[in-house]
Protein backbone atom coordinates (compact mmCIF):
# COMPACT_ATOMS: atom_id res chain seq x y z
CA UNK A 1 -16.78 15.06 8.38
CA UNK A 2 -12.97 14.58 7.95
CA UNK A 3 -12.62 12.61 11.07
CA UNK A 4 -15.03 9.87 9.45
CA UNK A 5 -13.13 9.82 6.43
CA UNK A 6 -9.53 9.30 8.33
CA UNK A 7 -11.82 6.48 10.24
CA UNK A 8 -12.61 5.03 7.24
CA UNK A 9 -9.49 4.78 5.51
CA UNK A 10 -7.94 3.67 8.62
CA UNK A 11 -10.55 0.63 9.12
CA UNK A 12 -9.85 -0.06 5.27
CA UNK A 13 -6.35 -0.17 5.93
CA UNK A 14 -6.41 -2.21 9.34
CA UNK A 15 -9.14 -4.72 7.02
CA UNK A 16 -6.32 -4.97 4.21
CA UNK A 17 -3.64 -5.63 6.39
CA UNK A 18 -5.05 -8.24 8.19
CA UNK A 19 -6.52 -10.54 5.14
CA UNK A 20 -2.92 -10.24 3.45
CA UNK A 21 -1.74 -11.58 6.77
CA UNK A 22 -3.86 -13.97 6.64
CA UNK A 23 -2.88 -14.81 3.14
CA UNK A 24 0.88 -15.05 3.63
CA UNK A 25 0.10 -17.01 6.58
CA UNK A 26 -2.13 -19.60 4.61
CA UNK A 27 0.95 -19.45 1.78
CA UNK A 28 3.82 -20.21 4.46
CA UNK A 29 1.34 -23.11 5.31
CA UNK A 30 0.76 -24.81 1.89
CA UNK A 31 4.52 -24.58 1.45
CA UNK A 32 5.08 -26.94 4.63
CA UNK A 33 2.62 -28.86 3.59
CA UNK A 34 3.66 -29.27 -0.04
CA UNK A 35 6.92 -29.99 1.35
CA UNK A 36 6.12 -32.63 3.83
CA UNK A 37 3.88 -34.32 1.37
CA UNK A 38 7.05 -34.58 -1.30
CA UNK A 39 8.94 -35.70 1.77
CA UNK A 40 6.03 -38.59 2.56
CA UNK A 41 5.57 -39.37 -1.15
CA UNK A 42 9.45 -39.93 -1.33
CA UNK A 43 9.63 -41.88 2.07
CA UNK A 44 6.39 -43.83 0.68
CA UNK A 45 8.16 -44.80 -2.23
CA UNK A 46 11.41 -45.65 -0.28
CA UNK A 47 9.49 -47.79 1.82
CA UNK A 48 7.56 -49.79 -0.63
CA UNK A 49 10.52 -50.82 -2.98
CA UNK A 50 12.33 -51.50 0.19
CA UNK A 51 9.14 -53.77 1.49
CA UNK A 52 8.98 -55.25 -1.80
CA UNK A 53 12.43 -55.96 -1.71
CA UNK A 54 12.85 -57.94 1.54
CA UNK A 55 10.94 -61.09 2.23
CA UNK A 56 11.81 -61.28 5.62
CA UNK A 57 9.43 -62.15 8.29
CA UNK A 58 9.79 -58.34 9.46
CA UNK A 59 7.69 -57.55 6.80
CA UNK A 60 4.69 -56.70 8.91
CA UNK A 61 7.02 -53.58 10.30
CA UNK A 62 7.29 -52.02 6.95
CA UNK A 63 3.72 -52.51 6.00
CA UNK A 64 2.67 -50.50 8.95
CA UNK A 65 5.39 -48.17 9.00
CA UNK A 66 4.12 -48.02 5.13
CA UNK A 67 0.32 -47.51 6.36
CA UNK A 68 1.00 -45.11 9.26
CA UNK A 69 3.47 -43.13 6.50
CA UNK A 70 0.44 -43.27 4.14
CA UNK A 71 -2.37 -42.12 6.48
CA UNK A 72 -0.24 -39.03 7.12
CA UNK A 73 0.01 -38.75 3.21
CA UNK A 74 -3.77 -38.43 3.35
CA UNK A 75 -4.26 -36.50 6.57
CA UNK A 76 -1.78 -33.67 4.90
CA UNK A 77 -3.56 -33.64 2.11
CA UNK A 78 -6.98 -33.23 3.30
CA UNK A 79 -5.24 -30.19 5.34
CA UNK A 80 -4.17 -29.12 1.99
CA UNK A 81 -7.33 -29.12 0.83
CA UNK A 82 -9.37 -27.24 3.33
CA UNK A 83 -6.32 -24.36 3.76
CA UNK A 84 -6.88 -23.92 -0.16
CA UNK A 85 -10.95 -23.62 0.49
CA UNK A 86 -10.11 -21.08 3.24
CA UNK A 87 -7.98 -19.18 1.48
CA UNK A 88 -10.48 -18.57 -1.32
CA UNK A 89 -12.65 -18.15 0.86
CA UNK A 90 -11.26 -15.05 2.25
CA UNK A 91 -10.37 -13.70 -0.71
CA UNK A 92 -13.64 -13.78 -1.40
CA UNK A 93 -14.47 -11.65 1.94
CA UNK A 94 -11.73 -9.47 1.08
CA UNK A 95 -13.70 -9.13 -2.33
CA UNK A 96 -16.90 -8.45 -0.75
CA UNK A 97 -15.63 -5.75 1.76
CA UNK A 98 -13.51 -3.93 -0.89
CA UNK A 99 -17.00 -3.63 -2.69
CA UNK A 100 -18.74 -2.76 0.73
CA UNK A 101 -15.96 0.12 1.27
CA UNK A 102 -16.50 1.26 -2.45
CA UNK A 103 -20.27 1.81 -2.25
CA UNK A 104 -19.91 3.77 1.32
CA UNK A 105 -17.07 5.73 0.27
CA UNK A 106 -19.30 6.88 -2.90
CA UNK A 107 -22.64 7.20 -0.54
CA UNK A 108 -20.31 9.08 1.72
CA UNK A 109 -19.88 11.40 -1.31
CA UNK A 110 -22.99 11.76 -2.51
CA UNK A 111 -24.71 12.32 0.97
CA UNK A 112 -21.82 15.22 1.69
CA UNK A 113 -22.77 16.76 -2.09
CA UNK A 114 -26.43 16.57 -1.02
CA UNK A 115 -26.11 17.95 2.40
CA UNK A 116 -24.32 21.57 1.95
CA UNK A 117 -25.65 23.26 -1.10
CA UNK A 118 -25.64 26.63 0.54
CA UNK A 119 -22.15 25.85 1.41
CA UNK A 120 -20.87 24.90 -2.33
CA UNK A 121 -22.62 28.28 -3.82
CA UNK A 122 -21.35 30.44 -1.12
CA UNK A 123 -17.59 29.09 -1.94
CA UNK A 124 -18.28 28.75 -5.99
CA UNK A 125 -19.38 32.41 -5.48
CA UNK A 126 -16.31 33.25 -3.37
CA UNK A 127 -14.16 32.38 -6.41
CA UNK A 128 -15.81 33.49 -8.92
CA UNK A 129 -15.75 37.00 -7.22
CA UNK A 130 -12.02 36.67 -5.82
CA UNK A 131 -10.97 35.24 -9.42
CA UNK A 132 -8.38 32.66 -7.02
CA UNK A 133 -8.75 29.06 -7.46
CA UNK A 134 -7.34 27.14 -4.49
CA UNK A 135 -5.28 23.87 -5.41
CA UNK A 136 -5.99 21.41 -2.40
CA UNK A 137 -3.85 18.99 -3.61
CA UNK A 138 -0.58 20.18 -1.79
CA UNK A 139 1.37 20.14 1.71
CA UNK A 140 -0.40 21.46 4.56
CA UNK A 141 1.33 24.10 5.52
CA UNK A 142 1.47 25.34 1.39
CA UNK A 143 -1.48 27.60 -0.16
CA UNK A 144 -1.50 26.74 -3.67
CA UNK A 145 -3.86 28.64 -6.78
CA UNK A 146 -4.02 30.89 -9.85
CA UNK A 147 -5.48 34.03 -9.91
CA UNK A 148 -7.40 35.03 -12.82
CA UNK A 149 -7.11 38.57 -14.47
CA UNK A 150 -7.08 39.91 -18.31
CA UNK A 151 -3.23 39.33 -18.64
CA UNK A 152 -3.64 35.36 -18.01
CA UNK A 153 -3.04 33.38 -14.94
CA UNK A 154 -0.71 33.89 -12.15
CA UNK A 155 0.46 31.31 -9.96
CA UNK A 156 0.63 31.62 -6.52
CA UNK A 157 2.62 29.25 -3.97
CA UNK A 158 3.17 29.93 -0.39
CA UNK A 159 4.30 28.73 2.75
CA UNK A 160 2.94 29.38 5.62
CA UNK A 161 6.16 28.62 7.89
CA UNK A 162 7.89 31.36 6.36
CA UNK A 163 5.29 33.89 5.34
CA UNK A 164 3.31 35.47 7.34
CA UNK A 165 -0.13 35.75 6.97
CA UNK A 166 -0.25 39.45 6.26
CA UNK A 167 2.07 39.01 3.40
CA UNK A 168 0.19 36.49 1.98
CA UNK A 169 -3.29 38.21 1.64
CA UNK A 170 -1.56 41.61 0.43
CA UNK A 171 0.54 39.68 -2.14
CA UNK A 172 -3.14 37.95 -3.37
CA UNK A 173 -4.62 40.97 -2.94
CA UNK A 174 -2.25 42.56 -5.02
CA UNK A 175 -2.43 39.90 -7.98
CA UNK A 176 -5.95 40.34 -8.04
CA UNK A 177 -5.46 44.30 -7.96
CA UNK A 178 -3.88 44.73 -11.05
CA UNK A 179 -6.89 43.80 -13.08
CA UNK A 180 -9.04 45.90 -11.15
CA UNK A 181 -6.42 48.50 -10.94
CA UNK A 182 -6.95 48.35 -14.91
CA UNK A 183 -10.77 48.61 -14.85
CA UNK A 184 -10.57 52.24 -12.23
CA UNK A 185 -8.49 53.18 -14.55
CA UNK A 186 -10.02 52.81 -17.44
CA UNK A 187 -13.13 54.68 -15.50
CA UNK A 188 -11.05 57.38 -14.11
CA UNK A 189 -10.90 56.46 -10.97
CA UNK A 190 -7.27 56.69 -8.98
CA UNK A 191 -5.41 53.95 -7.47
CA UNK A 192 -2.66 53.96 -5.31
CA UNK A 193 -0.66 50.97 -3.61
CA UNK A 194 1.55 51.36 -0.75
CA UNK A 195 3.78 48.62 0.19
């Protein structure tokens, strides 16, 4: 179950890096293009004072240097145009499969809450006997928790690099002792701890 869920995450991941590629890429793309078309607009302008300037019979150069300068006007813009319908649309995909991940993720959870009952009363009853809550929140190679007794809560935090296992379950098993150790006593039963 834990391998589908790194799959998961790592197909979300791969998804969301490749639409904001695709985004920057569309961005780097409507800056050309807004900075040819200032160029064009500005050479358009140039060229039409300029034609309206001269009377010469070269005149029919600048008009179609004018023309060719303003069909290239248009053509950018139309580009402009359909990279700005593109790039909505796939922020609408990227929409639509951030909603797809959202409703598998929870299905995911629901199915694995469904599936292993037995499982979820066997732990719940587990810690409810052992009075240690686990924190699973934490470094790998950490065991994190609380043990319940009458005196409170007590902490526990070790690492498994540097503590053996052995030390670990006699040091838990001590911290759960004590209240017990209370209760024998309290019935007259003897305890004794050897360490």
């Amino acid at each position: 179950m834990e391998q589908s869920h790194v799959t998961f995450e790592t197909v979300l991941s791969g998804i969301s890096d490749i639409f904001s590629k695709i985004n920057k890429s569309a961005l780097l793309v409507k800056e050309k293009n807004d900075e040819r078309l200032q160029l064009l607009q500005t050479d358009a302008k140039a060229l039409q004072n300029l034609s309206e300037s001269l009377s010469e019979p070269d005149d029919q150069n600048i008009f179609s240097e004018l023309q060719r300068v303003e069909d290239e006007l248009s053509a950018l813009g139309s580009t402009y145009q359909q990279l700005t319908c593109t790039g909505a649309g796939l922020r609408q995909e990227v929409d639509r499969a951030k909603h797809t991940v959202q409703v598998l993720g929870e299905q995911r959870n629901q199915q694995s809450l469904a599936a292993h009952p037995k499982a979820r009363y066997s732990v719940n009853v587990f810690r409810d006997m052992s009075k240690i809550n686990w924190h699973e929140e934490h470094e790998p190679h950490q065991l994190k928790g609380f043990v319940r007794s009458k005196g409170g809560l007590r902490t526990f935090c070790f690492d498994r690099k540097k503590q053996s296992t052995f030390f670990i379950a006699n040091s838990l098993w001590d911290m759960g002792e004590d209240d017990s150790g209370e209760e024998n006593a309290s019935k007259g039963h003897s305890q004794g701890a050897s360490y």
